[in-house]
PDB file of N, CA and C in Angstrom:
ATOM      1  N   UNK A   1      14.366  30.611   2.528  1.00  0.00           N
ATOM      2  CA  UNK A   1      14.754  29.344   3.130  1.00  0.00           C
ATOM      3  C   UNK A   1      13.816  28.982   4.269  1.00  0.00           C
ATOM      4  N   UNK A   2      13.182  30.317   4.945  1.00  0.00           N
ATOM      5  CA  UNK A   2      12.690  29.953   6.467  1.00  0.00           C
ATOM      6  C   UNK A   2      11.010  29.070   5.346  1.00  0.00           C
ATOM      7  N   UNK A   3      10.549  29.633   4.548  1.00  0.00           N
ATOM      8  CA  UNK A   3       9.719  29.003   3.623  1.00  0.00           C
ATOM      9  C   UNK A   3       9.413  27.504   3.818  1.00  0.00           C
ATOM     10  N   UNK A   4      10.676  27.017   2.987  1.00  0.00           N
ATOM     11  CA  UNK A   4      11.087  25.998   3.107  1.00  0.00           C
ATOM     12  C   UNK A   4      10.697  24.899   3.824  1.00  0.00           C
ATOM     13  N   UNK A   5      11.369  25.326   4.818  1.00  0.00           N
ATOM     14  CA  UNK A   5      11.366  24.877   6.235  1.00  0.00           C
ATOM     15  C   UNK A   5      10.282  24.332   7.021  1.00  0.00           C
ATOM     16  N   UNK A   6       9.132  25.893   7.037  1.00  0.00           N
ATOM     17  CA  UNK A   6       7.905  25.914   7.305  1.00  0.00           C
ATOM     18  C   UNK A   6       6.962  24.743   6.417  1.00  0.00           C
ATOM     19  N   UNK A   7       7.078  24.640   5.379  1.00  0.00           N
ATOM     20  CA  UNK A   7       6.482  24.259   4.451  1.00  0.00           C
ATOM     21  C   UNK A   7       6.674  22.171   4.411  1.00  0.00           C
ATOM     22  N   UNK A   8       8.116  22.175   4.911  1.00  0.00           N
ATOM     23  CA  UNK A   8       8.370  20.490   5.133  1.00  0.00           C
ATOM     24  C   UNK A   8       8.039  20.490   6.443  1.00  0.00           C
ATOM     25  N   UNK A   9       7.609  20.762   7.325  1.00  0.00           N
ATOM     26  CA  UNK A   9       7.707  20.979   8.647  1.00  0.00           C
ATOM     27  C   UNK A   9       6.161  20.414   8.682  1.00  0.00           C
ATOM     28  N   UNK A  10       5.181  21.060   8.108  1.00  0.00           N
ATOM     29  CA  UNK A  10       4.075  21.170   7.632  1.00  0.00           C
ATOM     30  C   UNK A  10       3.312  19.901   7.034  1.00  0.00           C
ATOM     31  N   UNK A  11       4.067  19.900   5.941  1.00  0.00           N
ATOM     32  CA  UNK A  11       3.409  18.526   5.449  1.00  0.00           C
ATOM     33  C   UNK A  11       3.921  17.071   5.112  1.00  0.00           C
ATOM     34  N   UNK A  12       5.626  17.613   6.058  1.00  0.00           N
ATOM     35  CA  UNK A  12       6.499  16.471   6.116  1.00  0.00           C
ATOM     36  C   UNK A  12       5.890  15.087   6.850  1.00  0.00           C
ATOM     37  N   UNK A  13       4.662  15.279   7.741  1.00  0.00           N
ATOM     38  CA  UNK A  13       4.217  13.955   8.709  1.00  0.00           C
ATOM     39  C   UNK A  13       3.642  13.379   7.533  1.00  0.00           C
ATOM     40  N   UNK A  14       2.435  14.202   7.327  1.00  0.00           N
ATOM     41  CA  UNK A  14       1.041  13.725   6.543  1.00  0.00           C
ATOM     42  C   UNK A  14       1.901  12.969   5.324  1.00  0.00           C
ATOM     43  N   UNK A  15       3.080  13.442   4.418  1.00  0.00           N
ATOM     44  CA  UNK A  15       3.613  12.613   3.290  1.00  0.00           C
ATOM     45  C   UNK A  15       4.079  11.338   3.784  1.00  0.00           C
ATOM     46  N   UNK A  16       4.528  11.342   4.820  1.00  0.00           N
ATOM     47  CA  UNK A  16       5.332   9.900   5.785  1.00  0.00           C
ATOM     48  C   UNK A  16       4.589   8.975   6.110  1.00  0.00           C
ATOM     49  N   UNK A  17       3.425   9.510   6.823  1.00  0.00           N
ATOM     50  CA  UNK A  17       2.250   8.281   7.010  1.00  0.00           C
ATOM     51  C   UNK A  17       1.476   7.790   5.588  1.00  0.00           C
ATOM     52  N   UNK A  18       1.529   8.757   4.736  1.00  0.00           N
ATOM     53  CA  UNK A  18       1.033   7.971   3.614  1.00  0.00           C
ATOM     54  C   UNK A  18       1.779   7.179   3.364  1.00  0.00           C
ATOM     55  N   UNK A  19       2.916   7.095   2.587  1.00  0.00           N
ATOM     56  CA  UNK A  19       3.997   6.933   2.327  1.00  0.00           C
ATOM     57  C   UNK A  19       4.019   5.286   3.042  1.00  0.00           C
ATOM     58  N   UNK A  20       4.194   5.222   4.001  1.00  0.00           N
ATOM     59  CA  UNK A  20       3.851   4.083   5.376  1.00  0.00           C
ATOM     60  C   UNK A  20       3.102   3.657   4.951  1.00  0.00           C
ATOM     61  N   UNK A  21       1.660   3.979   4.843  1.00  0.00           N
ATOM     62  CA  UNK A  21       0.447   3.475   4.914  1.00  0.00           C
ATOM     63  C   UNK A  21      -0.260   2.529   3.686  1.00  0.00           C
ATOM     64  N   UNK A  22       0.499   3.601   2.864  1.00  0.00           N
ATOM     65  CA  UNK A  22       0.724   2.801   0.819  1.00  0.00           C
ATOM     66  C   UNK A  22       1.985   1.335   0.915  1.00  0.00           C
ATOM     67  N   UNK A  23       2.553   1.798   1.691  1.00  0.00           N
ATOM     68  CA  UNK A  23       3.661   0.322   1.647  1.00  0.00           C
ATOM     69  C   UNK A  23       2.677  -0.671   2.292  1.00  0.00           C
ATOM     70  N   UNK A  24       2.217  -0.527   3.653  1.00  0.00           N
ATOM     71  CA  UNK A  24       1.279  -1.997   4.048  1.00  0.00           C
ATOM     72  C   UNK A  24       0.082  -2.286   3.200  1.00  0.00           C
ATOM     73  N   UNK A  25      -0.587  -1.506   2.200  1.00  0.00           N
ATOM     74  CA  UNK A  25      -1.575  -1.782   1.293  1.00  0.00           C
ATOM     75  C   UNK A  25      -1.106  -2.366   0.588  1.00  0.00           C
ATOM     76  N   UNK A  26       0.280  -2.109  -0.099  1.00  0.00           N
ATOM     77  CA  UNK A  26       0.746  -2.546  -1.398  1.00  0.00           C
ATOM     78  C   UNK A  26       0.700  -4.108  -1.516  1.00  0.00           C
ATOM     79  N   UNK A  27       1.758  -4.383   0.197  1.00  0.00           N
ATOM     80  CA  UNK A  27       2.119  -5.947   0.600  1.00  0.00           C
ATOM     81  C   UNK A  27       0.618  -6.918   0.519  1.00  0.00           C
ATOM     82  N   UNK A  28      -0.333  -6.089   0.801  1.00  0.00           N
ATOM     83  CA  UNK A  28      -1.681  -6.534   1.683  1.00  0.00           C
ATOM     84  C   UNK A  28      -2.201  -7.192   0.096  1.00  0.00           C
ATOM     85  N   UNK A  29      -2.202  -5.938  -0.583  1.00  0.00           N
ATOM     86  CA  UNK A  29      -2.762  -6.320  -1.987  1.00  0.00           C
ATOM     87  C   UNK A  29      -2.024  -6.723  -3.126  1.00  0.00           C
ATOM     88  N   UNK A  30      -0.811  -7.344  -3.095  1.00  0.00           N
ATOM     89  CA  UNK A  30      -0.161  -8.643  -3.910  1.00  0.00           C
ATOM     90  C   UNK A  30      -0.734  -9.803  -3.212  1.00  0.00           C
ATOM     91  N   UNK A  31      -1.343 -10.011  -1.914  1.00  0.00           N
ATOM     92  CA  UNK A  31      -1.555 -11.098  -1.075  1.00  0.00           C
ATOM     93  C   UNK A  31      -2.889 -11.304  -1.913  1.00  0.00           C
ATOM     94  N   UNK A  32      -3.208 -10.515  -1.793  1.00  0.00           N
ATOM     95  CA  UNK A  32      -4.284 -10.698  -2.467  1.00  0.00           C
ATOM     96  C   UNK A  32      -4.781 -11.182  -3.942  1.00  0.00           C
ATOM     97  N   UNK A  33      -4.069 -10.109  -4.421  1.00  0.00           N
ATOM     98  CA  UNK A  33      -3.818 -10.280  -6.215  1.00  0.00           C
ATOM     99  C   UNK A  33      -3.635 -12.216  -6.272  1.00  0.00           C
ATOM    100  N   UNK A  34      -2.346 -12.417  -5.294  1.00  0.00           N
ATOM    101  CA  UNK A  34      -2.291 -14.162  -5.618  1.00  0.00           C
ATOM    102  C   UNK A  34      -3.294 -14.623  -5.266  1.00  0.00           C
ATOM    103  N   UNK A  35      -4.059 -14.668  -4.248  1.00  0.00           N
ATOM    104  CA  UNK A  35      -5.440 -15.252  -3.995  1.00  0.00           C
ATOM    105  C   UNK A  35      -6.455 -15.307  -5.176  1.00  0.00           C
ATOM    106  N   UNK A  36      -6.332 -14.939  -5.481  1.00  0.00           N
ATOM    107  CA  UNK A  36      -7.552 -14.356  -6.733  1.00  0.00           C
ATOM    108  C   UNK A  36      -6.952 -15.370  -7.750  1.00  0.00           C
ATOM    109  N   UNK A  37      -5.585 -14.584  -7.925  1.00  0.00           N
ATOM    110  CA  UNK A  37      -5.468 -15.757  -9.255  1.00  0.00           C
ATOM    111  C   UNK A  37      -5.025 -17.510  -9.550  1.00  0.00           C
ATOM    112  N   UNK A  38      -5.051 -17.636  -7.913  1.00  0.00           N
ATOM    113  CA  UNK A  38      -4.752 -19.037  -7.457  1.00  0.00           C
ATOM    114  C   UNK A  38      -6.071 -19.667  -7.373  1.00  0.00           C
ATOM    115  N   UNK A  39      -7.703 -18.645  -7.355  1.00  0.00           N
ATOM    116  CA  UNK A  39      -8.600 -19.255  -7.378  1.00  0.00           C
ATOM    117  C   UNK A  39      -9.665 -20.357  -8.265  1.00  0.00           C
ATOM    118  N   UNK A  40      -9.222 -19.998  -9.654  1.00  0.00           N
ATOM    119  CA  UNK A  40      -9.816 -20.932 -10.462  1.00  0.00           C
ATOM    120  C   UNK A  40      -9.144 -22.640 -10.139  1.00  0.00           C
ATOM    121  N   UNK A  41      -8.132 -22.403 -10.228  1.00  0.00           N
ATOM    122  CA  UNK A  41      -7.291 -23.717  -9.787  1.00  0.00           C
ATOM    123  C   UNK A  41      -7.878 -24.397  -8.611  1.00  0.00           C
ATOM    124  N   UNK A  42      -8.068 -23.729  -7.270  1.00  0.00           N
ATOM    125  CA  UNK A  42      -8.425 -23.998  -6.736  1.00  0.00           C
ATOM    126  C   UNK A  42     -10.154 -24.568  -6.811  1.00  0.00           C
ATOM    127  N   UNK A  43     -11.012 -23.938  -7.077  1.00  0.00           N
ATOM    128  CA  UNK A  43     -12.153 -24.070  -8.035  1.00  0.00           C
ATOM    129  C   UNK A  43     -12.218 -25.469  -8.287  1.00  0.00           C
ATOM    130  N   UNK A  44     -11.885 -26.033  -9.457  1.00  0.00           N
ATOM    131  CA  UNK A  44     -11.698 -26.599 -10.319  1.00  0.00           C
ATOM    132  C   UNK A  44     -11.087 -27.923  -9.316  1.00  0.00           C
ATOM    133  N   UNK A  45     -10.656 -27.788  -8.577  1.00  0.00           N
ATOM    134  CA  UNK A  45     -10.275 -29.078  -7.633  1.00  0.00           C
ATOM    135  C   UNK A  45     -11.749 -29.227  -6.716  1.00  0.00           C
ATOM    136  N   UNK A  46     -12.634 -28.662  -6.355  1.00  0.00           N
ATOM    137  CA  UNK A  46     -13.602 -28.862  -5.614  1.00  0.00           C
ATOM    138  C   UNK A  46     -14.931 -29.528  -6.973  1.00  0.00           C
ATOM    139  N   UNK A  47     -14.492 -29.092  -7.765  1.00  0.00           N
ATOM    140  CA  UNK A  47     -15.171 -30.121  -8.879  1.00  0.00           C
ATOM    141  C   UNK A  47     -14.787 -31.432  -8.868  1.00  0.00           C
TER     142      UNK A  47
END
């Protein structure tokens, strides 16, 4: 059990900040994804 313990203790931060860090990418890059595919449209009006 003391294993365990040691072992989440350990690499319990480093999984959390990823974890964190993958959620604000995710948001960042749907923002994105729509940009991109809102661009031909957009395009196509500057014609």
């Amino acid at each position: 059990m003391e294993q365990w313990i040691s072992f989440i203790s350990e690499v319990g931060f480093p999984i959390i900040v990823t974890l964190y860090l993958l959620n604000r990418i995710e948001s960042k890059l749907d923002a994105l994804n729509q940009s991109i595919q809102m661009l031909p449209s957009q395009l196509g009006k500057v014609n």
